[in-house]
Protein backbone atom coordinates (compact mmCIF):
# COMPACT_ATOMS: atom_id res chain seq x y z
CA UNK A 1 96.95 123.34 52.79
CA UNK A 2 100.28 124.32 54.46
CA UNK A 3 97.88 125.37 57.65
CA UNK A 4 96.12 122.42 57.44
CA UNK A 5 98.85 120.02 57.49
CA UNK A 6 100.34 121.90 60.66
CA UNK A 7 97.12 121.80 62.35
CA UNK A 8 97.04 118.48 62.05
CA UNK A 9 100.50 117.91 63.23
CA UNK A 10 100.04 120.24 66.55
CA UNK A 11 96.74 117.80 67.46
CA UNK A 12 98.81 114.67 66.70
CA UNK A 13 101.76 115.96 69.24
CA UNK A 14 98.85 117.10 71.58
CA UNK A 15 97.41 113.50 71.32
CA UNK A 16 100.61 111.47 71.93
CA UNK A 17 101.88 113.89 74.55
CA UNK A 18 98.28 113.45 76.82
CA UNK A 19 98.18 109.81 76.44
CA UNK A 20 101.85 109.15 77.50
CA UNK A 21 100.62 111.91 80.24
CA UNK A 22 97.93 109.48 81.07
CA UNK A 23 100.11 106.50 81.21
CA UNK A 24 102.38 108.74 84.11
CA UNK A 25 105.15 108.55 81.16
CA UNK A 26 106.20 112.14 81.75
CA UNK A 27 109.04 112.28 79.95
CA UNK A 28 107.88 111.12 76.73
CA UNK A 29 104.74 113.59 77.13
CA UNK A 30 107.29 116.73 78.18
CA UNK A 31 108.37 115.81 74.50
CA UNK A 32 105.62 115.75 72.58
CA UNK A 33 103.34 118.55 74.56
CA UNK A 34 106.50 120.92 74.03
CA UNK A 35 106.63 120.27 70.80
CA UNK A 36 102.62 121.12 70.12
CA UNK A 37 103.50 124.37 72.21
CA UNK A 38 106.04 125.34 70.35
CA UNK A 39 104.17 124.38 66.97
CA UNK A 40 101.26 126.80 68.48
CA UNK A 41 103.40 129.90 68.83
CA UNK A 42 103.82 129.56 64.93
CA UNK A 43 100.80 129.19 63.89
CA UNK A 44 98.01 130.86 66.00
CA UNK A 45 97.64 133.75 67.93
CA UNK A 46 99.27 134.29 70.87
CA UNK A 47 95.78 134.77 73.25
CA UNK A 48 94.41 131.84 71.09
CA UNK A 49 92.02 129.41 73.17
CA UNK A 50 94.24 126.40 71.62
CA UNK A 51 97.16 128.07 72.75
CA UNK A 52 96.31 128.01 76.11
CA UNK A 53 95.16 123.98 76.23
CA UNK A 54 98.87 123.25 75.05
CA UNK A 55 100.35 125.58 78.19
CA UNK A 56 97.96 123.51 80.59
CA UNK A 57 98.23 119.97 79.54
CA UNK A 58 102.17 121.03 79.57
CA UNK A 59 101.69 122.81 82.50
CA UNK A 60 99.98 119.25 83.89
CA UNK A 61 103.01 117.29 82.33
CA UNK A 62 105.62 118.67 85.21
CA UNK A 63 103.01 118.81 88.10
CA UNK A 64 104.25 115.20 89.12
CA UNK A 65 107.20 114.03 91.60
CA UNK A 66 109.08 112.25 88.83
CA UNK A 67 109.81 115.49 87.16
CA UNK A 68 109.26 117.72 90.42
CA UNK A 69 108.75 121.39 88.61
CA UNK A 70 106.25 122.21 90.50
CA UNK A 71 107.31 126.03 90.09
CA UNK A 72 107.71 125.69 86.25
CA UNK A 73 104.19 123.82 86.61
CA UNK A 74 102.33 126.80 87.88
CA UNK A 75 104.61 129.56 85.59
CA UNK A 76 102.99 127.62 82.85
CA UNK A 77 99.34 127.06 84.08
CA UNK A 78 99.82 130.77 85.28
CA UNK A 79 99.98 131.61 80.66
CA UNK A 80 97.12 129.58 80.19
CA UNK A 81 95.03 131.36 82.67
CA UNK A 82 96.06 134.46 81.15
CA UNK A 83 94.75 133.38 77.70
CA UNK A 84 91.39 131.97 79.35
CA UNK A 85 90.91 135.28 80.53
CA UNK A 86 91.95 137.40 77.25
CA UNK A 87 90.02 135.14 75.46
CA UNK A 88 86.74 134.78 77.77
CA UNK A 89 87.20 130.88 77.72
CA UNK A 90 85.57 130.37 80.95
CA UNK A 91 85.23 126.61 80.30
CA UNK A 92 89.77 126.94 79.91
CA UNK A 93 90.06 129.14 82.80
CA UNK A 94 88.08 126.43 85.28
CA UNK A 95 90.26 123.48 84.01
CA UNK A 96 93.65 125.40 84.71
CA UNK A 97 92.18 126.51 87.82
CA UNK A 98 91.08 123.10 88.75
CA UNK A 99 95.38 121.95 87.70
CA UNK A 100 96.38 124.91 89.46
CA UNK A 101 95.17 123.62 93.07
CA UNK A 102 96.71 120.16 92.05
CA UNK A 103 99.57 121.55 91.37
CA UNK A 104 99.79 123.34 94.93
CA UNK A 105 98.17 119.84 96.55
CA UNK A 106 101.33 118.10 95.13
CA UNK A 107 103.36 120.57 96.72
CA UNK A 108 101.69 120.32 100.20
CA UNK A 109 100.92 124.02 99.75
CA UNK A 110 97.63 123.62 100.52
CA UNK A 111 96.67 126.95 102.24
CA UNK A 112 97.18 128.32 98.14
CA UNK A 113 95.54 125.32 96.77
CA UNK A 114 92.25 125.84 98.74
CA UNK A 115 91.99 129.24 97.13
CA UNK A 116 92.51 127.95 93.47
CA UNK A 117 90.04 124.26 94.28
CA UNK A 118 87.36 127.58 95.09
CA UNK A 119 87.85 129.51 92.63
CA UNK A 120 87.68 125.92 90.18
CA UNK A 121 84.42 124.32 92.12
CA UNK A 122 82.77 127.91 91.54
CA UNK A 123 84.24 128.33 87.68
CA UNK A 124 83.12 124.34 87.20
CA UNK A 125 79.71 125.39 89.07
CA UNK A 126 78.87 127.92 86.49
CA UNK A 127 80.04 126.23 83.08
CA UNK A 128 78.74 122.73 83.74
CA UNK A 129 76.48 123.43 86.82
CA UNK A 130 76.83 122.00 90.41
CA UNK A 131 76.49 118.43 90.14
CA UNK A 132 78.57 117.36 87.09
CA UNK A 133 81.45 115.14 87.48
CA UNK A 134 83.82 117.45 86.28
CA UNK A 135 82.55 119.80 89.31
CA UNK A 136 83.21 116.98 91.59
CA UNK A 137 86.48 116.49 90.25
CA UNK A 138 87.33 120.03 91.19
CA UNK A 139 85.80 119.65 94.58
CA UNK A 140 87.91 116.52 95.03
CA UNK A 141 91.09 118.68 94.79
CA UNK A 142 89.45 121.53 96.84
CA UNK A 143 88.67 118.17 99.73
CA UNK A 144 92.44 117.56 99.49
CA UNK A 145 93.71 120.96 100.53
CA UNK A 146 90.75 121.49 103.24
CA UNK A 147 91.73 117.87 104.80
CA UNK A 148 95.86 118.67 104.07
CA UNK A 149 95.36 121.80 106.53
CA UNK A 150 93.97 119.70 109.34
CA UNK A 151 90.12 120.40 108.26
CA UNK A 152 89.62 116.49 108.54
CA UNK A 153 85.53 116.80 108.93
CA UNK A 154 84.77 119.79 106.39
CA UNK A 155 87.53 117.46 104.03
CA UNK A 156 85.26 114.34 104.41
CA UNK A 157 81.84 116.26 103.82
CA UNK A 158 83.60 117.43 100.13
CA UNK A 159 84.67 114.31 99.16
CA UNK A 160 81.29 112.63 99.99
CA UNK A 161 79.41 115.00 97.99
CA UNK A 162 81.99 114.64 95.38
CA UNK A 163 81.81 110.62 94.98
CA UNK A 164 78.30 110.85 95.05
CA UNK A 165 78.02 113.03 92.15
CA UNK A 166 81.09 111.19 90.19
CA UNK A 167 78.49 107.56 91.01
CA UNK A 168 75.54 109.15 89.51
CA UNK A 169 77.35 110.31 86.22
CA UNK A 170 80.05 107.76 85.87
CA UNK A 171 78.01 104.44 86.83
CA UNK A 172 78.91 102.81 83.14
CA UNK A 173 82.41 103.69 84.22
CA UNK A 174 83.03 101.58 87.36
CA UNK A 175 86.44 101.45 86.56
CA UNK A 176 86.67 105.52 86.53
CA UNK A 177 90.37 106.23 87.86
CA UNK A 178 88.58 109.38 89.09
CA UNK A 179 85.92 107.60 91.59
CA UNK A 180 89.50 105.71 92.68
CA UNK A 181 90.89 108.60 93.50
CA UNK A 182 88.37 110.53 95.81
CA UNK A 183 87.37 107.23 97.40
CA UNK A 184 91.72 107.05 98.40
CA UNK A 185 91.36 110.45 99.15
CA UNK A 186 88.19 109.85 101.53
CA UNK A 187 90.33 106.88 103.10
CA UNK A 188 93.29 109.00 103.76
CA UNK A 189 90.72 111.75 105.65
CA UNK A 190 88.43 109.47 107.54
CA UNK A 191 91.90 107.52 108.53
CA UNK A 192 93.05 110.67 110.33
CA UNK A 193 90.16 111.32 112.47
CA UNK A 194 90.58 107.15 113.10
CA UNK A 195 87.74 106.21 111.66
CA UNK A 196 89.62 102.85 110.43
CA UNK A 197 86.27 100.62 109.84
CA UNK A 198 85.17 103.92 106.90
CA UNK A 199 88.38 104.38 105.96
CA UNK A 200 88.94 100.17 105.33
CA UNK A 201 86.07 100.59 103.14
CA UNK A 202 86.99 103.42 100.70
CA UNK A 203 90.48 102.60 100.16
CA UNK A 204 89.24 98.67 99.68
CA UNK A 205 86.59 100.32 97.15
CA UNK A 206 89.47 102.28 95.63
CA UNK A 207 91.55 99.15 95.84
CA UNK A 208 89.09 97.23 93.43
CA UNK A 209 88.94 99.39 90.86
CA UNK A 210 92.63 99.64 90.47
CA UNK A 211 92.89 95.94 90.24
CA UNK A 212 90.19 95.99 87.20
CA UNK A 213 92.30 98.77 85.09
CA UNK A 214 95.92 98.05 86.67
CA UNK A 215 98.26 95.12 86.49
CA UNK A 216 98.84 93.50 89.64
CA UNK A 217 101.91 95.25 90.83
CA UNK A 218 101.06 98.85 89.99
CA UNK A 219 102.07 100.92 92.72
CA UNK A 220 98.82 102.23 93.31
CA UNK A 221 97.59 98.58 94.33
CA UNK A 222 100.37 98.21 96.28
CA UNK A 223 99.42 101.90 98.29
CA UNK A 224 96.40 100.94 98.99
CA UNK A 225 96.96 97.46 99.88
CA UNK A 226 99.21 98.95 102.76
CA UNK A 227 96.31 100.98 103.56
CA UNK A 228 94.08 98.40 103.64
CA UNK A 229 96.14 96.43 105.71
CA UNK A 230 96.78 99.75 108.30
CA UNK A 231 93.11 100.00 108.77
CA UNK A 232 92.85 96.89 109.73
CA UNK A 233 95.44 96.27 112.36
CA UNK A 234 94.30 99.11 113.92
CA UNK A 235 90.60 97.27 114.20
CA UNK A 236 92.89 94.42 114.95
CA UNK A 237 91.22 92.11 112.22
CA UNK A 238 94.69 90.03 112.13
CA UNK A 239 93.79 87.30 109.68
CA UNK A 240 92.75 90.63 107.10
CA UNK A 241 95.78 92.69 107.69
CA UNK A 242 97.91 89.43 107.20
CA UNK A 243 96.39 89.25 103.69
CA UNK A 244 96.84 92.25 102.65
CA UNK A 245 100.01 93.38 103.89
CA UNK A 246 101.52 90.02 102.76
CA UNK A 247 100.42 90.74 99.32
CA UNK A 248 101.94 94.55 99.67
CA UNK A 249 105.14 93.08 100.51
CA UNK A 250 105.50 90.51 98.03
CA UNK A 251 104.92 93.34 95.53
CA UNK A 252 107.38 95.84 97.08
CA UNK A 253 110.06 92.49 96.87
CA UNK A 254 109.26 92.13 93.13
CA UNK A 255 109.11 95.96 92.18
CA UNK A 256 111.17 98.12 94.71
CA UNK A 257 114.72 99.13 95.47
CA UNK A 258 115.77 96.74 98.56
CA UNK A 259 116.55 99.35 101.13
CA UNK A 260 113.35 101.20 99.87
CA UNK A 261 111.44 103.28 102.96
CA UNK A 262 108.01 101.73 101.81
CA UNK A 263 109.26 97.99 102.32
CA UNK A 264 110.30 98.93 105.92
CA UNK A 265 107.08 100.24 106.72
CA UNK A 266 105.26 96.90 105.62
CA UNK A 267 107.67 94.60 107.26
CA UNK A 268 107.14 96.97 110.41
CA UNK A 269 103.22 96.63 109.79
CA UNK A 270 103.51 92.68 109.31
CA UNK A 271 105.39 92.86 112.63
CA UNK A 272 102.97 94.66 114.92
CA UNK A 273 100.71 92.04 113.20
CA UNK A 274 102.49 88.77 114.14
CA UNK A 275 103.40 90.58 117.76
CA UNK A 276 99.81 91.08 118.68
CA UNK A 277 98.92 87.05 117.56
CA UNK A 278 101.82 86.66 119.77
CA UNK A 279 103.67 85.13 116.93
CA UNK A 280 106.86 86.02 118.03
CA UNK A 281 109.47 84.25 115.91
CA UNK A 282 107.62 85.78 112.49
CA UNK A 283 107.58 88.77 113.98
CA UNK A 284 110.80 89.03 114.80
CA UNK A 285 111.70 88.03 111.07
CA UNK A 286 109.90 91.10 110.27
CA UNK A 287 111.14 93.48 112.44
CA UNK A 288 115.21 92.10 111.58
CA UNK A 289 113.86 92.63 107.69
CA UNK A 290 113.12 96.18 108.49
CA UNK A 291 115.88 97.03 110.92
CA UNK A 292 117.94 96.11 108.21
CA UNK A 293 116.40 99.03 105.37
CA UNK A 294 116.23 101.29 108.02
CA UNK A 295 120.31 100.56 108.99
CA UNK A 296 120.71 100.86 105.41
CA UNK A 297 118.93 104.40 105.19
CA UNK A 298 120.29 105.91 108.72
CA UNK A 299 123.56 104.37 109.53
CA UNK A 300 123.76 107.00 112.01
CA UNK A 301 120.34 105.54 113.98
CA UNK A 302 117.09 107.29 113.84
CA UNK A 303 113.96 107.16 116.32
CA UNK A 304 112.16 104.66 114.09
CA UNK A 305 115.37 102.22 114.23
CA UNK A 306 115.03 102.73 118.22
CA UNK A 307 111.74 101.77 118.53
CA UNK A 308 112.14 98.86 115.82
CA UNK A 309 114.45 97.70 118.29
CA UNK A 310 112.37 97.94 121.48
CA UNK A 311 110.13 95.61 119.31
CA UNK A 312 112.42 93.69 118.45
CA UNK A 313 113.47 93.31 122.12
CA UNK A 314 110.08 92.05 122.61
CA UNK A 315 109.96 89.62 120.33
CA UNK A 316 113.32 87.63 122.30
CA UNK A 317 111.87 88.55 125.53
CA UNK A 318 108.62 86.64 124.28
CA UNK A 319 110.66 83.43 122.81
CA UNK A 320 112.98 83.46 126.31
CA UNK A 321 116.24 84.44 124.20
CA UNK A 322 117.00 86.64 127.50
CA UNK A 323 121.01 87.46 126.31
CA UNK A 324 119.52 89.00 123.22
CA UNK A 325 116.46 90.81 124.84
CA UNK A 326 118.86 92.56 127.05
CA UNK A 327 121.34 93.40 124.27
CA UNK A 328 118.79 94.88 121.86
CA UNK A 329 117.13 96.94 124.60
CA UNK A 330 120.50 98.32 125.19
CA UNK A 331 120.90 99.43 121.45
CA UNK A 332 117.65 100.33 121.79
CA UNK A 333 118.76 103.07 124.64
CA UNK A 334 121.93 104.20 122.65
CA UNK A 335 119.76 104.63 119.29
CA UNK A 336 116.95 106.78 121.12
CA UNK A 337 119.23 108.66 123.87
CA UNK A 338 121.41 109.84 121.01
CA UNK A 339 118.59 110.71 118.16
CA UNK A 340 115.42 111.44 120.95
CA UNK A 341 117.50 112.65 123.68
CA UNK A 342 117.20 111.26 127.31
CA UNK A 343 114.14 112.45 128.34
CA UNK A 344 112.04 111.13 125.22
CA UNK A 345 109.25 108.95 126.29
CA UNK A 346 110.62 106.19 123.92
CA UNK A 347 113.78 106.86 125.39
CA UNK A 348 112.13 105.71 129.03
CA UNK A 349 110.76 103.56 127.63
CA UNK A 350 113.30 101.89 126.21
CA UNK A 351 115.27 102.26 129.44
CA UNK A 352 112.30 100.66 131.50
CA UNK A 353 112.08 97.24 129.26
CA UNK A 354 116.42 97.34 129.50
CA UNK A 355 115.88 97.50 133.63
CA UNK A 356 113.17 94.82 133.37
CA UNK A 357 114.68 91.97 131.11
CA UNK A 358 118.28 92.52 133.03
CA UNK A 359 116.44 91.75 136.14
CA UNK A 360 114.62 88.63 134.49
CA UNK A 361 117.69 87.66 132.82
CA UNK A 362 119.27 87.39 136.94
CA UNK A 363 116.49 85.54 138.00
CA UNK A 364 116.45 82.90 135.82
CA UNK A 365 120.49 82.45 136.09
CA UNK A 366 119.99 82.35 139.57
CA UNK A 367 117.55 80.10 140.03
């Protein structure tokens, strides 16, 4: 009875500690998965099966930036392998194989990762066969390494094999967070080789189902919103990027840190945006609102704060403010000459669009 009571408390801990892990509340799962681990030790053998789940879904628990033990991650998916393998659990040994090239994604080690999303895809292969979608789960991970090394095109063939496999078996679950996932993963990959109409299309598929299972501000809305919007500006669809990154921003307003690096890079987005429409006094709105996080973040000047300011420059070139042109450009100079060095292209650059609005701004006082 004794037994049975524990049992039932280690599956309870297990429980609480995976759905709080499912919910990205790491903390609270750390708690409760420790506490099943610990609970284990007592009462089962060490090589036990059971044993091993605890060390992975534990293992899973610190395998996220929040907590950032990426090293204690992999010690502790590195047991549970170990007790796959004493215990011939070959269905175990391809789910902490499968967290064991997450773990290394996460980690931008992907060179390791690719060897561990094999080994998983094969290990997944032979338990559930080759087109299951917990195979294509593993292959998603193995797609992520592949495209993290550079390997855009053998990246994108994985992941379309994978999200066709994840459609066929998860169609009554159009709101999978998994199907999200590679279809982000896809955009991120077909983004790189600029392939920004494909890559529009799987983060905006990604985008909907997030906005069917998340609330409106989640973060991962808000990620791929910015995406969205990128893709677009590059195919210069203006009125589309507007929408999107407008949305993005009024998020990051409502649910960010003000001088937060993601902010900056929308209000620098919405910029190039307005500047292309020639819409020159919102654009130079955005580009002050993310002059001003970047100040915040490199008081010392950085290369994106230089070029900020060549755009910037623009902008009062654009609406005739020729005394401010000139005196931006100039920062502009200092900013990239002291963090680029003098020979920089945006340094020339920079230098070039000084020489040309001082010699406008004589012109038009002298005539």
């Amino acid at each position: 009875m004794l037994l049975l009571h524990s049992c039932i408390s280690i599956a309870a801990s297990q429980n609480l500690g995976i759905g709080y892990l499912n919910q990205n509340l790491f903390s609270e799962a750390q708690f409760w998965l420790n506490h099943a681990v610990d609970s284990l030790k007592v009462c089962l053998p060490p090589y036990h099966p059971r044993h091993g789940k605890g060390l992975m879904d534990l293992g899973t628990c610190y395998n996220n930036e929040q907590l950032g033990c990426f090293q204690m991650s992999r010690e502790l998916l590195g047991d549970a392998l170990g007790i796959a393998m004493v215990s011939a659990d070959a269905k175990l040994a391809s789910h902490v194989l499968e967290r064991l090239c997450e773990s290394h994604r996460c980690e931008n080690t992907f060179k390791d990762g690719e060897k561990f999303g094999k080994c998983a895809t094969e290990a997944m292969q032979t338990v559930y066969g080759a087109t299951h979608k917990k195979t294509a789960c593993a292959m998603v991970q193995l797609g992520c390494c592949i495209d993290g090394q550079g390997r855009h095109s053998e990246g994108e063939q994985i992941f379309r094999q994978a999200i066709d496999i994840m459609k066929r078996h998860l169609h009554q679950e159009k709101n999978d967070w998994r199907i999200a996932f590679a279809l982000t993963s896809l955009g991120y990959c077909l983004a790189a080789q600029n392939k920004y109409g494909e890559a529009e299309e799987a983060f905006a598929a990604a985008l909907d189902i997030h906005s069917r299972i998340h609330r409106i501000d989640h973060p991962l809305r808000k990620t791929l919103l910015i995406q969205v919007g990128a893709c677009r500006l590059y195919q210069e669809n203006w009125l589309g990027t507007e929408g999107s990154l407008q949305e993005a921003i009024d998020i990051c307003i409502r649910t960010l840190d003000p001088n937060n690096q993601t902010t900056r890079y929308v209000w620098s987005l919405l910029g190039h945006c307005y500047l292309k429409q020639q819409r020159f006094q919102e654009a130079e709105y955005a580009f002050q609102q993310a002059l001003k996080i970047s100040w915040s973040n490199h008081p010392e000047g950085s290369q994106e704060i230089g070029t900020e300011l060549m755009l910037l420059g623009d902008c009062f070139k654009a609406q005739s403010k020729l005394d401010q042109a000139d005196t931006t450009y100039q920062k502009a100079v200092e900013v990239l000459w002291k963090t680029c060095g003098e020979s920089h292209l945006h340094t020339l650059m920079a230098m070039k669009k000084l020489e040309s609005a001082s010699e406008t701004g004589v012109q038009c006082r002298t005539s």
